[in-house]
Protein backbone atom coordinates (compact mmCIF):
# COMPACT_ATOMS: atom_id res chain seq x y z
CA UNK A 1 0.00 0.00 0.00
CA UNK A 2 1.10 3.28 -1.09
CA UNK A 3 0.87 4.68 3.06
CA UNK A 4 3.09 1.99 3.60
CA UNK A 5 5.70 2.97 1.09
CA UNK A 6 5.34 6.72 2.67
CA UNK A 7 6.41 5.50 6.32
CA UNK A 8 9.66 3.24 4.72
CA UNK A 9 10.82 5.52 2.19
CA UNK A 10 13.58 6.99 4.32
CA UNK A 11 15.13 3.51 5.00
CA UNK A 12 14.87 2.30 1.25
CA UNK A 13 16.25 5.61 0.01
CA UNK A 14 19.66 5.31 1.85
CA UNK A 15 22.23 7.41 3.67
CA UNK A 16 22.70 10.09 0.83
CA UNK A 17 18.77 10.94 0.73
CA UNK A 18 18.55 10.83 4.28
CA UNK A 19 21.52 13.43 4.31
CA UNK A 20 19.54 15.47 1.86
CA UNK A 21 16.54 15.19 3.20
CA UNK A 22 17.77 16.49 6.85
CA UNK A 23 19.34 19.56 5.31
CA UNK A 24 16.51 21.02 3.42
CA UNK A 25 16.44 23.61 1.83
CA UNK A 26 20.14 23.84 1.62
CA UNK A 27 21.21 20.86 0.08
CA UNK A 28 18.61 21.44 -2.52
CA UNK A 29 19.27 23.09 -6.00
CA UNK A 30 15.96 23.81 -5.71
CA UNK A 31 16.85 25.75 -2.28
CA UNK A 32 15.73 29.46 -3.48
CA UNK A 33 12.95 28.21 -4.80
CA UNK A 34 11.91 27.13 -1.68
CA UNK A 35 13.14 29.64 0.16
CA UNK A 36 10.54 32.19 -2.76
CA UNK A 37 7.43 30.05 -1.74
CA UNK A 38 7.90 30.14 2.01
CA UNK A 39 8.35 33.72 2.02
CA UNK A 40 5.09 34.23 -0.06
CA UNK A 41 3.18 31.53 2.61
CA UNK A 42 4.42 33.77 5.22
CA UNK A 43 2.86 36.95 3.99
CA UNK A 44 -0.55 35.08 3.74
CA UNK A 45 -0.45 33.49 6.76
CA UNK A 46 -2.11 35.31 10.32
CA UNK A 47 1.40 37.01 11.81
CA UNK A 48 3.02 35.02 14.34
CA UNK A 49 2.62 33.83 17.32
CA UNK A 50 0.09 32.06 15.76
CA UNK A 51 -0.55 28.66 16.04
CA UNK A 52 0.72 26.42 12.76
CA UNK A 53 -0.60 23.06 11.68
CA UNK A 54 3.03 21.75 9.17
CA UNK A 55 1.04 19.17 7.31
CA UNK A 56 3.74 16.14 5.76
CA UNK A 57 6.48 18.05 7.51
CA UNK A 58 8.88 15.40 6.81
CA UNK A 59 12.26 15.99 8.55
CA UNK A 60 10.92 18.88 9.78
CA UNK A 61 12.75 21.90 7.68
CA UNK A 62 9.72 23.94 7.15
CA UNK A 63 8.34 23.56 10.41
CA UNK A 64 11.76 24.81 12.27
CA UNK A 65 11.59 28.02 9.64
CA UNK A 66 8.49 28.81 11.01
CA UNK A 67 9.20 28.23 14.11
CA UNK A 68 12.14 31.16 13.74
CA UNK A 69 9.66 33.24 12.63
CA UNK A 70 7.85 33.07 15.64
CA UNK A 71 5.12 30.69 15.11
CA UNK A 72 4.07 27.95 17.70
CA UNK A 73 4.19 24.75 15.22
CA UNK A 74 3.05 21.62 15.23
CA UNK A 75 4.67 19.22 12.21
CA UNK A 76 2.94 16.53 11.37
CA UNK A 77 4.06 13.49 9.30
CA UNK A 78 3.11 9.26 9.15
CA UNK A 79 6.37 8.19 8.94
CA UNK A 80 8.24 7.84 12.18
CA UNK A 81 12.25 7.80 10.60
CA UNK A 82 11.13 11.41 9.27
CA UNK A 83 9.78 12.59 12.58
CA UNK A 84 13.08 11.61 14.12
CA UNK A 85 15.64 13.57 12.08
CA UNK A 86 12.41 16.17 12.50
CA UNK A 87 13.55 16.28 16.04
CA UNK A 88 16.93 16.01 15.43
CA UNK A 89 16.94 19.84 13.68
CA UNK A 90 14.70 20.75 16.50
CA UNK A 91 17.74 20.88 18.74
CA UNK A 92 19.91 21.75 15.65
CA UNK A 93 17.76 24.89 14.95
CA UNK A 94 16.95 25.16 18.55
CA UNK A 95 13.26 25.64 17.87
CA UNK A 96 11.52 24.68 21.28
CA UNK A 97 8.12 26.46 20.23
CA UNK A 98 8.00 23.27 17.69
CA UNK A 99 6.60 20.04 18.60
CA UNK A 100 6.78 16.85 15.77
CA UNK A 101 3.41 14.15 16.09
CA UNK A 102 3.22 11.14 14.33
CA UNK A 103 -0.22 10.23 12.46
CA UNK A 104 -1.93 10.70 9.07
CA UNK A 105 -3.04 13.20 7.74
CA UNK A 106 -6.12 11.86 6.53
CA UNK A 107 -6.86 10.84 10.19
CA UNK A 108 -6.09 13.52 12.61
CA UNK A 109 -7.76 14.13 15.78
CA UNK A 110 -7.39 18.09 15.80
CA UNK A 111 -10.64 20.10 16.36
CA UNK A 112 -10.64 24.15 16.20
CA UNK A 113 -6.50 24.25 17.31
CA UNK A 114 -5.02 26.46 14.67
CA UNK A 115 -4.89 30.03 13.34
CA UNK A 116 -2.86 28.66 9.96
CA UNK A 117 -1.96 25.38 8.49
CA UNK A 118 0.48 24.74 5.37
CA UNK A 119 1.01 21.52 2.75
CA UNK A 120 4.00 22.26 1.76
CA UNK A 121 4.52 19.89 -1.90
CA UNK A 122 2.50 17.03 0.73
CA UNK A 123 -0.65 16.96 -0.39
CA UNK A 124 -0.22 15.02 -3.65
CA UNK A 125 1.14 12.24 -1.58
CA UNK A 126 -2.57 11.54 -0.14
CA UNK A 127 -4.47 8.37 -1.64
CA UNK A 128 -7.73 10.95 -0.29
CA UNK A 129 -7.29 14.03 -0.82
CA UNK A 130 -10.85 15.48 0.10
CA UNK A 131 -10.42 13.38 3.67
CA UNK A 132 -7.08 15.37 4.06
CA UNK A 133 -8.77 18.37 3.22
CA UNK A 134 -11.19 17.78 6.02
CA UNK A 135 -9.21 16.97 8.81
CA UNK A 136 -7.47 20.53 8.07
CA UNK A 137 -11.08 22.02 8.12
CA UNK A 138 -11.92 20.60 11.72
CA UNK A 139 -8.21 21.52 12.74
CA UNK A 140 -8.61 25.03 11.71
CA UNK A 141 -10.11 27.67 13.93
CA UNK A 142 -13.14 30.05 12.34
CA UNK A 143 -11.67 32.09 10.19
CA UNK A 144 -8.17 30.17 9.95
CA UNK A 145 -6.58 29.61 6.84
CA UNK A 146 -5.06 27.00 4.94
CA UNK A 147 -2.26 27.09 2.28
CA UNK A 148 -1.25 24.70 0.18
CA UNK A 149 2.14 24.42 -2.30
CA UNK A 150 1.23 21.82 -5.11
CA UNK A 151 2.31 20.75 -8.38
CA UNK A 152 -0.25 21.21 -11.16
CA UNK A 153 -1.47 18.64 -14.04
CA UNK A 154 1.42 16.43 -15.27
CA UNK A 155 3.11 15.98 -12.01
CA UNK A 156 2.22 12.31 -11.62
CA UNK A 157 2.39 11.09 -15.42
CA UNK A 158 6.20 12.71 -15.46
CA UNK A 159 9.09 10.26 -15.66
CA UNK A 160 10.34 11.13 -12.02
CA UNK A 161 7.48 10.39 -10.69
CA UNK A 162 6.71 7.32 -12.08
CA UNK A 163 10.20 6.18 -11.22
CA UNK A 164 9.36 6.93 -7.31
CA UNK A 165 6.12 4.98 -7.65
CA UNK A 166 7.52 2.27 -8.67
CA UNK A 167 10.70 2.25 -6.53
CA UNK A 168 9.13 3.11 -3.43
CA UNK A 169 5.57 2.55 -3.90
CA UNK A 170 4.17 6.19 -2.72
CA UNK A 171 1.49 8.16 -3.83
CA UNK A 172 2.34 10.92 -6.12
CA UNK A 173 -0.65 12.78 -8.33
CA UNK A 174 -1.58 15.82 -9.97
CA UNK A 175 -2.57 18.45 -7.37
CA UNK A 176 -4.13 21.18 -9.59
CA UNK A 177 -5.46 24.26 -8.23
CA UNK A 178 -8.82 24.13 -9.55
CA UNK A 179 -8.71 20.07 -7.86
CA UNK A 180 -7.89 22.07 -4.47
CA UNK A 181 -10.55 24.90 -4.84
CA UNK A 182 -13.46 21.97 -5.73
CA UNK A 183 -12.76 19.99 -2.94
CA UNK A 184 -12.83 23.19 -0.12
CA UNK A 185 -15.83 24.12 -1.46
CA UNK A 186 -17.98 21.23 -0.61
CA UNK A 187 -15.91 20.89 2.53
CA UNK A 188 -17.35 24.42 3.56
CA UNK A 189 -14.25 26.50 2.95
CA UNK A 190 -15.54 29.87 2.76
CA UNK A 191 -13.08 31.52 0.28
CA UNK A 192 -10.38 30.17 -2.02
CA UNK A 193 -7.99 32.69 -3.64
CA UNK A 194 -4.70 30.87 -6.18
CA UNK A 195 -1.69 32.63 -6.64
CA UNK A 196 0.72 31.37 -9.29
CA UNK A 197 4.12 30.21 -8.69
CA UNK A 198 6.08 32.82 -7.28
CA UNK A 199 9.04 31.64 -8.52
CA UNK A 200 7.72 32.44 -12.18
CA UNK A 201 8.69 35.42 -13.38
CA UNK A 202 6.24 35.08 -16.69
CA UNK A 203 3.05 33.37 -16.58
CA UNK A 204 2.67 32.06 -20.20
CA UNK A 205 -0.72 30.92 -21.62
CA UNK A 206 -1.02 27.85 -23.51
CA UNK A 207 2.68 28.00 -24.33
CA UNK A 208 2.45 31.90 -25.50
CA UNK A 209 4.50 33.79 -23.35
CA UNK A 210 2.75 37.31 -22.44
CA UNK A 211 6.15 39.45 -22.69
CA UNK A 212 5.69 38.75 -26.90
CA UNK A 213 1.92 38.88 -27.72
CA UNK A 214 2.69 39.27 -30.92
CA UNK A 215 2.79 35.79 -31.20
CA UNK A 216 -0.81 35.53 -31.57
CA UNK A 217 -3.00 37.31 -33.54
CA UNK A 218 -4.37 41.15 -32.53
CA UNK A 219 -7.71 40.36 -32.64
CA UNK A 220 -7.82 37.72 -30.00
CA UNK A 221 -5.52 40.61 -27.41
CA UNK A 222 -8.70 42.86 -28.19
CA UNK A 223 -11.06 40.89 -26.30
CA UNK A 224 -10.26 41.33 -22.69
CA UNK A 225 -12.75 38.74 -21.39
CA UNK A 226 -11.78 36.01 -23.31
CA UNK A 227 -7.84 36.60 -22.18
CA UNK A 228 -8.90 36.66 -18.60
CA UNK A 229 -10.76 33.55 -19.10
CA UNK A 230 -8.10 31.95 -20.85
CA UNK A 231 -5.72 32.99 -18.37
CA UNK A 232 -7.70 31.70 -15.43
CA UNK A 233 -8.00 28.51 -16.89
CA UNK A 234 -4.68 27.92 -17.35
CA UNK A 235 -3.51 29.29 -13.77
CA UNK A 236 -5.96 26.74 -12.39
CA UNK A 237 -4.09 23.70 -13.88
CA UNK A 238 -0.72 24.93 -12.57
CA UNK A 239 1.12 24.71 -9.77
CA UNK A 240 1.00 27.39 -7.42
CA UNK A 241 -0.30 28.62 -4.22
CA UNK A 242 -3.95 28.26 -2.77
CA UNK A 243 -4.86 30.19 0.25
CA UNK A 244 -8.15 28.79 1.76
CA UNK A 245 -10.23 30.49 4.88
CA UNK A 246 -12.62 28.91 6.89
């Protein structure tokens, strides 16, 4: 089962991952990337010392950067091996106002606890998706809000990804935005709002990128409506940010 392959990836993966995986977001080419999105969850989040649900926190790297900037954080994650070396940069970071818990997220026993909670690239890892969803509703308090940082369509047909499945039999899926915003809705969510990736400098629209219009012809740039149509559609298939109130 794919849950299964979640809580034994660390010891299949092998020293070098684990090394990796502990010193997120620095050993990561992707690291400024990173560093971009949780700067642009921050400034949507309720200011600190608010209380922070870290959903899939893994070893723990997001959850001790928000614990610096003054949140009290609870990370969350199924597989015990990550919540260790999530303790382990506990003490490294010295981050007492963060406390790890083992469980799944699709079973969580949280009712009205947080201001904020985050899935930070976790969610596409569920097998339910809309019972993940929930369990973040009940967590939240009124008016707390949820963020998530997915990958949009394509993300589980790509090579990579099918080369995890197979080697470590986990989940990974597409995580769309407009997947995200259907799913809060009939949770009772009471607004959605998607930002695109912040690491994107140009959004481009069906492979057209905006800086050289030109590339298309005039009369379909006159028509305002249809372009923001065309553009919202699009957004809603990538990846990106969602920020979700209760």
């Amino acid at each position: 089962m794919p849950k299964a392959g979640e809580i034994t990836y660390l010891q299949l993966a092998g020293e070098a991952s684990i090394e990796h995986a502990t010193n997120k977001p620095f050993s990561d080419e992707r690291c400024g990337q990173f560093l971009i999105a949780l700067g642009a969850i921050r400034m949507r989040l309720p200011p600190p010392p608010a209380r922070l649900l870290d959903l899939g926190c893994g070893t723990g790297w997001t959850s001790c950067l928000f614990a610096k900037m003054g949140y009290d954080v609870v990370g969350q994650d199924i597989a015990p091996d990550m919540i260790h070396y999530a303790n382990v940069n506990k003490q490294r970071y010295q981050t007492p106002n963060v406390r790890f818990t083992i469980c799944d997220y699709e079973h969580m026993q949280f009712v009205d606890e947080f201001d904020g909670a985050v899935f930070f690239d976790c969610l596409h890892h569920a097998e339910n998706e809309r019972l993940a969803l929930q369990m973040v509703y009940r967590a939240l308090r009124p008016g707390g809000v949820c963020i998530t940082h997915e990958p949009g369509e394509g993300h589980g047909a790509a090579e990579l990804s099918r080369q995890v499945v197979q080697q470590f039999n986990v989940t990974e899926k597409d995580m769309p935005p407009a997947r995200i915003r259907d799913l809060c809705r009939e949770i009772g969510f009471s607004k959605f709002r998607f930002l695109p990736d912040p690491t994107l400098a140009i959004i481009g629209v069906y492979g057209v990128n905006l800086a050289t219009p030109q590339h298309r012809e005039r009369t379909w740039w006159r028509r305002p409506i249809t372009l923001a149509r065309l553009l919202l559609d699009r957004r809603l298939k990538v990846g990106g940010l969602c920020v979700i109130t209760k």
